[in-house]
Protein backbone atom coordinates (compact mmCIF):
# COMPACT_ATOMS: atom_id res chain seq x y z
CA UNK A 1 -101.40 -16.85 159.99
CA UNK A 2 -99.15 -19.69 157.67
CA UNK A 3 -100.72 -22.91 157.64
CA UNK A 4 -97.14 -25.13 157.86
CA UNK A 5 -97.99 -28.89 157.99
CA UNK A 6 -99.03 -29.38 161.45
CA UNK A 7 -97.73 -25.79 162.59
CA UNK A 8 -99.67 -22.96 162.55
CA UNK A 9 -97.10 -20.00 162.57
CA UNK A 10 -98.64 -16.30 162.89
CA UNK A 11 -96.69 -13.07 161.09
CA UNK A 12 -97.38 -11.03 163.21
CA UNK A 13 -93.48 -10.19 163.56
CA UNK A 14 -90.76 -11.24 160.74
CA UNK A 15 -90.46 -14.73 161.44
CA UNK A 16 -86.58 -16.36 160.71
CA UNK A 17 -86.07 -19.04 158.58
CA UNK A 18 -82.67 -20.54 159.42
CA UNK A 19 -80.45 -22.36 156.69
CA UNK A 20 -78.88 -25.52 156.61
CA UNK A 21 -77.28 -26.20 153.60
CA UNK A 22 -76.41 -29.97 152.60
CA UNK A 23 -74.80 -29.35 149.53
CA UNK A 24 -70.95 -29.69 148.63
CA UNK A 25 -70.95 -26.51 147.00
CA UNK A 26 -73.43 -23.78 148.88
CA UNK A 27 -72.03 -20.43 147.46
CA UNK A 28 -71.57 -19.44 151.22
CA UNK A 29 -69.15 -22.17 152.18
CA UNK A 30 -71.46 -23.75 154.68
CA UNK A 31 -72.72 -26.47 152.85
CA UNK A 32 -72.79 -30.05 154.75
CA UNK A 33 -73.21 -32.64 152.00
CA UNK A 34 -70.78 -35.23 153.24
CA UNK A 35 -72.39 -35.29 157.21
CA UNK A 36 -75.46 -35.78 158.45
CA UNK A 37 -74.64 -35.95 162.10
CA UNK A 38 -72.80 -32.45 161.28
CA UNK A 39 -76.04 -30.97 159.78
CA UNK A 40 -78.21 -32.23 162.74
CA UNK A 41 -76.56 -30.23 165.04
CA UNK A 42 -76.53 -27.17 162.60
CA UNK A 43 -80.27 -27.48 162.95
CA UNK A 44 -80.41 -27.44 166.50
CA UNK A 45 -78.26 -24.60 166.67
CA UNK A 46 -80.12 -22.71 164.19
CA UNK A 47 -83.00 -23.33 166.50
CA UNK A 48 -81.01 -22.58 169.67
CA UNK A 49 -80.22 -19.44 168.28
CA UNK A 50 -84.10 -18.31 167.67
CA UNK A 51 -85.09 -19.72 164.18
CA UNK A 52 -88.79 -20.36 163.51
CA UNK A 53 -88.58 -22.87 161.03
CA UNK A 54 -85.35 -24.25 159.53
CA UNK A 55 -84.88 -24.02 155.34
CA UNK A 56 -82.95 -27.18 154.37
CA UNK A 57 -81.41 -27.18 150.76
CA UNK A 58 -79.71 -30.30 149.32
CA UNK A 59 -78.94 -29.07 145.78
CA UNK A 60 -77.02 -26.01 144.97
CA UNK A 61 -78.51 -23.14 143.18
CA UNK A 62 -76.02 -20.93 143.19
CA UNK A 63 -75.10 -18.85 140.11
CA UNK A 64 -74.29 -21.13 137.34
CA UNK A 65 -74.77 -24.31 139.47
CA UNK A 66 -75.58 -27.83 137.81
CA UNK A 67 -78.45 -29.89 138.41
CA UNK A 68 -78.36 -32.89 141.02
CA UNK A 69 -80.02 -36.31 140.84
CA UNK A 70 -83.18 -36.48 142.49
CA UNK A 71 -81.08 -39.67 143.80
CA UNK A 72 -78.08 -37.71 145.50
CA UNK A 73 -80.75 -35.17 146.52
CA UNK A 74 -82.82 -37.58 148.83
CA UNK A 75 -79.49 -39.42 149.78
CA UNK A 76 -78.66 -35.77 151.58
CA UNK A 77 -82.14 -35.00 152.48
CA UNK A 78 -83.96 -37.83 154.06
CA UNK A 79 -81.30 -38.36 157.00
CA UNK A 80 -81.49 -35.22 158.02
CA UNK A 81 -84.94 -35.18 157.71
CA UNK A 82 -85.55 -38.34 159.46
CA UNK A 83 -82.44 -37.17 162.16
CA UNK A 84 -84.75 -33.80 162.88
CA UNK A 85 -88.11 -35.82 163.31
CA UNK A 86 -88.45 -34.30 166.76
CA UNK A 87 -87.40 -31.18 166.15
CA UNK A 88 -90.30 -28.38 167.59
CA UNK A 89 -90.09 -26.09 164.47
CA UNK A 90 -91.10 -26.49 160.98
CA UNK A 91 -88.95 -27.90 158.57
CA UNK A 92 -89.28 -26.34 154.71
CA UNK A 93 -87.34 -27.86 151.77
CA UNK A 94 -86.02 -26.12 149.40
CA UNK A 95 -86.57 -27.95 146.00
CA UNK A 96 -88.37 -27.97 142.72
CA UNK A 97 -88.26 -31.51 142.07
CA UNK A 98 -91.94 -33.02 142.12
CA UNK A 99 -90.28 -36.59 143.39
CA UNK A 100 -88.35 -35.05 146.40
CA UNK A 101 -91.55 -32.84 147.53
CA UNK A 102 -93.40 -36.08 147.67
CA UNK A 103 -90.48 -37.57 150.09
CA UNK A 104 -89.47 -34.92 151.80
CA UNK A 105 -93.70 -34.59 153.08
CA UNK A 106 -94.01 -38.17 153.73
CA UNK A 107 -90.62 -37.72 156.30
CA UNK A 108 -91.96 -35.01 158.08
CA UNK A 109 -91.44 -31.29 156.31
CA UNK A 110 -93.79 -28.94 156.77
CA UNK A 111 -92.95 -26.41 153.80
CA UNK A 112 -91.87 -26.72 150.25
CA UNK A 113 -89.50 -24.14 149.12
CA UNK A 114 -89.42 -24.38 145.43
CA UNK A 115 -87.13 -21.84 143.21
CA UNK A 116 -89.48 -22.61 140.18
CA UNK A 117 -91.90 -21.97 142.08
CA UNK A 118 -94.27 -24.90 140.94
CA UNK A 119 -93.37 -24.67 137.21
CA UNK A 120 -91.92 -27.88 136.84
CA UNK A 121 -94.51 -31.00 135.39
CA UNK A 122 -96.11 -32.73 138.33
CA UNK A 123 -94.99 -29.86 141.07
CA UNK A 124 -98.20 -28.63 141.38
CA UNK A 125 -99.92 -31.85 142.14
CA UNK A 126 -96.81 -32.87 144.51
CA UNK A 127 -98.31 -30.79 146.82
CA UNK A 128 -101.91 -29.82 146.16
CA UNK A 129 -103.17 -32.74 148.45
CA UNK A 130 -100.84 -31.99 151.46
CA UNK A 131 -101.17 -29.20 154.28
CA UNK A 132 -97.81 -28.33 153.61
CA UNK A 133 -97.03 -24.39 153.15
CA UNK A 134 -94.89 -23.06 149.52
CA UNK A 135 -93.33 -20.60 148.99
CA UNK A 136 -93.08 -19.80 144.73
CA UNK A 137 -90.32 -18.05 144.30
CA UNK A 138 -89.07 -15.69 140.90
CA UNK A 139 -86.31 -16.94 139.09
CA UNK A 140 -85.53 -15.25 135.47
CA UNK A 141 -83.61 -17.99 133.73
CA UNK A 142 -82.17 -21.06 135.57
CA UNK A 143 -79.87 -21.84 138.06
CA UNK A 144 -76.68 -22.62 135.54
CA UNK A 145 -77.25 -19.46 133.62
CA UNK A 146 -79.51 -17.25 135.27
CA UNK A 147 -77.03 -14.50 135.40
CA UNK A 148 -75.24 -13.94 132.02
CA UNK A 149 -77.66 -11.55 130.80
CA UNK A 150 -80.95 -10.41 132.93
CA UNK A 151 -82.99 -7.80 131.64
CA UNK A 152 -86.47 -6.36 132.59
CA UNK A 153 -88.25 -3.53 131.47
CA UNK A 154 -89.55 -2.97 135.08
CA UNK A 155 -87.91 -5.77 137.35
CA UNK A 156 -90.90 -4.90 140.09
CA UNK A 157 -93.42 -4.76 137.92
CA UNK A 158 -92.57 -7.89 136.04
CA UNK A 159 -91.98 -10.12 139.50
CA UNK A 160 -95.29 -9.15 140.74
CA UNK A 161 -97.02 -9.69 137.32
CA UNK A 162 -95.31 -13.14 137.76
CA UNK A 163 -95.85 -13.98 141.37
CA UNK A 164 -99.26 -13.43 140.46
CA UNK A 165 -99.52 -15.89 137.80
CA UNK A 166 -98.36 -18.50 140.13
CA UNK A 167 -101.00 -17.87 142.84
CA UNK A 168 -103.15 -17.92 140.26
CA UNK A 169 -102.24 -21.59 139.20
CA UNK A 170 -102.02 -22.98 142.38
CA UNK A 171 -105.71 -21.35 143.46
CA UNK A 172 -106.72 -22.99 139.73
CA UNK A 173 -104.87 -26.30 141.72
CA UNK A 174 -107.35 -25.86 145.38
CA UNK A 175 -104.73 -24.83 147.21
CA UNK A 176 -105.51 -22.45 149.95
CA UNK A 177 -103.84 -18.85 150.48
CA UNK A 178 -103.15 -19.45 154.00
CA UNK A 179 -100.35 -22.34 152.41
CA UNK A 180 -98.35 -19.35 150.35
CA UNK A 181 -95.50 -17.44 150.81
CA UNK A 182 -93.68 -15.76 148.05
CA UNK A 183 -90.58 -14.72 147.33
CA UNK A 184 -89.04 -11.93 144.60
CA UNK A 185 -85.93 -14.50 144.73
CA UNK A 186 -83.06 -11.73 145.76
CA UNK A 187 -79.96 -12.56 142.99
CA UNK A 188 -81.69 -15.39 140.61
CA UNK A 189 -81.80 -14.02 137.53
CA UNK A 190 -80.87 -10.30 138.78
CA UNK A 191 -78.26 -7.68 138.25
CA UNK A 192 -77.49 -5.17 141.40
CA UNK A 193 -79.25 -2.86 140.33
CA UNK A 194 -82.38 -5.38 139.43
CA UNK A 195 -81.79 -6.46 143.63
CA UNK A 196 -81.51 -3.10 144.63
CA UNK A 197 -85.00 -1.89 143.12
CA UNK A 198 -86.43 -5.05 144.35
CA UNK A 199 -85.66 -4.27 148.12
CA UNK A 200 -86.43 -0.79 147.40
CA UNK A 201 -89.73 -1.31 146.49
CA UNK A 202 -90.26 -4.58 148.35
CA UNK A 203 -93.55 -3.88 149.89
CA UNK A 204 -94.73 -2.82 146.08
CA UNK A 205 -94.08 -6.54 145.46
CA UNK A 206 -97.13 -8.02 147.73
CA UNK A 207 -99.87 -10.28 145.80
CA UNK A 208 -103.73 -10.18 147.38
CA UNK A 209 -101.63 -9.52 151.55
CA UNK A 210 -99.87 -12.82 151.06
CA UNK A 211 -96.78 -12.85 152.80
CA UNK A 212 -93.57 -11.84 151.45
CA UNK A 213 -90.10 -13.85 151.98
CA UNK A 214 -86.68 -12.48 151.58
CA UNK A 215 -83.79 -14.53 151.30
CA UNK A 216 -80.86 -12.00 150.95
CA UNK A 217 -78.04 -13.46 153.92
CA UNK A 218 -74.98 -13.31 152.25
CA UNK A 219 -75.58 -12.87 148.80
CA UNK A 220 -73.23 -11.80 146.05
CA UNK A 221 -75.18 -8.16 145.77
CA UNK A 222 -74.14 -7.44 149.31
CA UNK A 223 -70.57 -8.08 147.81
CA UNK A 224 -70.77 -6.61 145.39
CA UNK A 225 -71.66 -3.29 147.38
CA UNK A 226 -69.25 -3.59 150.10
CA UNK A 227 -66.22 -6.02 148.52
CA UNK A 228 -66.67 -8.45 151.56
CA UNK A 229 -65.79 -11.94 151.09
CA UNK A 230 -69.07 -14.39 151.81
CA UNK A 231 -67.92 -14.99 155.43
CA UNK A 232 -67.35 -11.37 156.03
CA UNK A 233 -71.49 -10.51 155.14
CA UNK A 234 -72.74 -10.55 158.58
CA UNK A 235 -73.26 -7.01 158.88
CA UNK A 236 -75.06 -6.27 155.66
CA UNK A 237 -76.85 -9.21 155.50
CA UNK A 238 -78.08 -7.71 158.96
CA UNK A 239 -78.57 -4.83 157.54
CA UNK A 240 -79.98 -6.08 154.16
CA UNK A 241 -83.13 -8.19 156.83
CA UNK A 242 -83.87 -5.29 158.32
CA UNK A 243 -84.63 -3.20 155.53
CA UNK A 244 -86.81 -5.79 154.28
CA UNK A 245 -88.68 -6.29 157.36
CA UNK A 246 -89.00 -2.74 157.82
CA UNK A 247 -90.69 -2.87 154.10
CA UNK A 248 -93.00 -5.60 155.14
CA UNK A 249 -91.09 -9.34 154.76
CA UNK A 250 -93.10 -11.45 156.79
CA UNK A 251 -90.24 -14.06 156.25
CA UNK A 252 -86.33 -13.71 156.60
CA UNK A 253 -84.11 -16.79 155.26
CA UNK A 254 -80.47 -16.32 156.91
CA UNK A 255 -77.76 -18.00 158.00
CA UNK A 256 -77.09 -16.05 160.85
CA UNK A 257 -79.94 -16.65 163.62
CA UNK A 258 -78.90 -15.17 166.59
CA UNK A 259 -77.48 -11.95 164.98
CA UNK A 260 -80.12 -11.39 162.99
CA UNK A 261 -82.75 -12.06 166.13
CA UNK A 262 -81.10 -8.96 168.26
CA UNK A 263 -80.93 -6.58 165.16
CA UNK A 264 -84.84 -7.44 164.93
CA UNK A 265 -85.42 -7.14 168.58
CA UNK A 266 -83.80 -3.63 168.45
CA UNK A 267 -85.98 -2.50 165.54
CA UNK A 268 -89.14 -3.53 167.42
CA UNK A 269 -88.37 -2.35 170.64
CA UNK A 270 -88.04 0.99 169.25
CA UNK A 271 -91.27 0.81 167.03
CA UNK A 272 -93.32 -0.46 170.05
CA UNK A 273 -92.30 2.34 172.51
């Protein structure tokens, strides 16, 4: 079970995390920056289409992408936010900044997705106090250079060894397991090979049963492997889920809800018979 906010959400099957991107320049061309009324009813669609809880970005981090304002961040956040108030699934936002966790609680999310996962001054207390679930993510480097040169000895080895650290902190902080999800953090700071190992090896990757998150929909390794353009990635990101599910992600953040739903549905019909 995920304690989310008010939400209880159990794992027993790969939950979907549906995106909605509010930034002007989302590396897969769906980003919604300049309407709110637009991104509303890419929520409700998400849902529509089967999505658990909705993942809702308002800063790019995208290989080599700059920072944003914590200003221009909550000027594309809180609308939305305040727009989805009724919505009946949880709502997780994905930043690191300390200043928009505290916002983005107080107008109703239910997650913290945070690509630092925690590291930055101040995130940690952000959101000891709340009930909110976080997921602490592995990123080598940052977003606006993350991928010029990444090297690991053992890229499996070393994520674990670091998502470990981080539970470690936030235990240090009183935060309860039931509140984490984490996340190997598919193309931040990784070469193909480094994503290929990961997904491999994904259920190698698990820290004391907590559950795992991948967010691979679209991504430049998928690409990269089949020379698709980003809005030609429906089939391996399908593809790309259900291997991780089938290696134990408890969590799957894509952009493609329904799609993704029936390839799942498949899976477990013929694992249940």
């Amino acid at each position: 079970m995920l304690r989310c906010g008010d939400f209880e959400l159990s794992l027993d099957r790969p939950l979907l995390m549906g995106v909605v991107n509010l930034t002007p320049d989302s590396f897969s061309g769906d980003g919604l920056a300049s309407d709110t009324d637009k991104a509303v009813a890419h929520a409700y669609r998400q849902i529509e289409a089967g999505a658990d809880l909705l993942d809702i970005g308002a800063e790019s981090s995208r290989p080599g992408a700059h920072s944003t304002s914590v200003e221009n961040e909550l000027a594309r956040l809180l609308p939305v936010l305040e727009a989805l108030g009724g919505c009946r699934v949880p709502i997780s936002v994905d930043t690191y900044k300390p200043a928009v966790m505290r916002a983005a609680l107080l107008h109703g999310a239910s997650m913290i997705n945070d690509i630092y996962a925690l590291r930055m001054p101040n995130a940690v207390q952000a959101v000891a106090d709340s009930n909110c679930a976080i997921c602490l993510m592995h990123m080598q480097g940052e977003p606006l250079s993350m991928q010029e040169r990444p090297a690991y000895a053992d890229v499996v080895s070393e994520v674990q060894a670091f998502l470990r650290s981080r539970v470690a902190v936030t235990s240090a902080a009183g935060i309860e397991r039931d509140r984490l999800v984490l996340d190997p953090g598919f193309g931040f700071g990784k070469t193909l090979q480094h994503n290929l190992e990961l997904l491999r090896r994904f259920q190698e990757l698990s820290v004391e049963a907590l559950p795992m998150l991948a967010g691979i929909s679209r991504k430049s390794m998928l690409g990269a492997i089949t020379t698709r353009a980003v809005e030609d990635r429906l089939a391996a990101s399908i593809a790309a889920a259900l291997l991780a599910a089938q290696r134990g992600a408890r969590l799957l953040r894509v952009h493609d809800v329904a799609q993704t739903r029936d390839a799942l549905a498949i899976w477990r019909a013929v694992e249940d018979q």
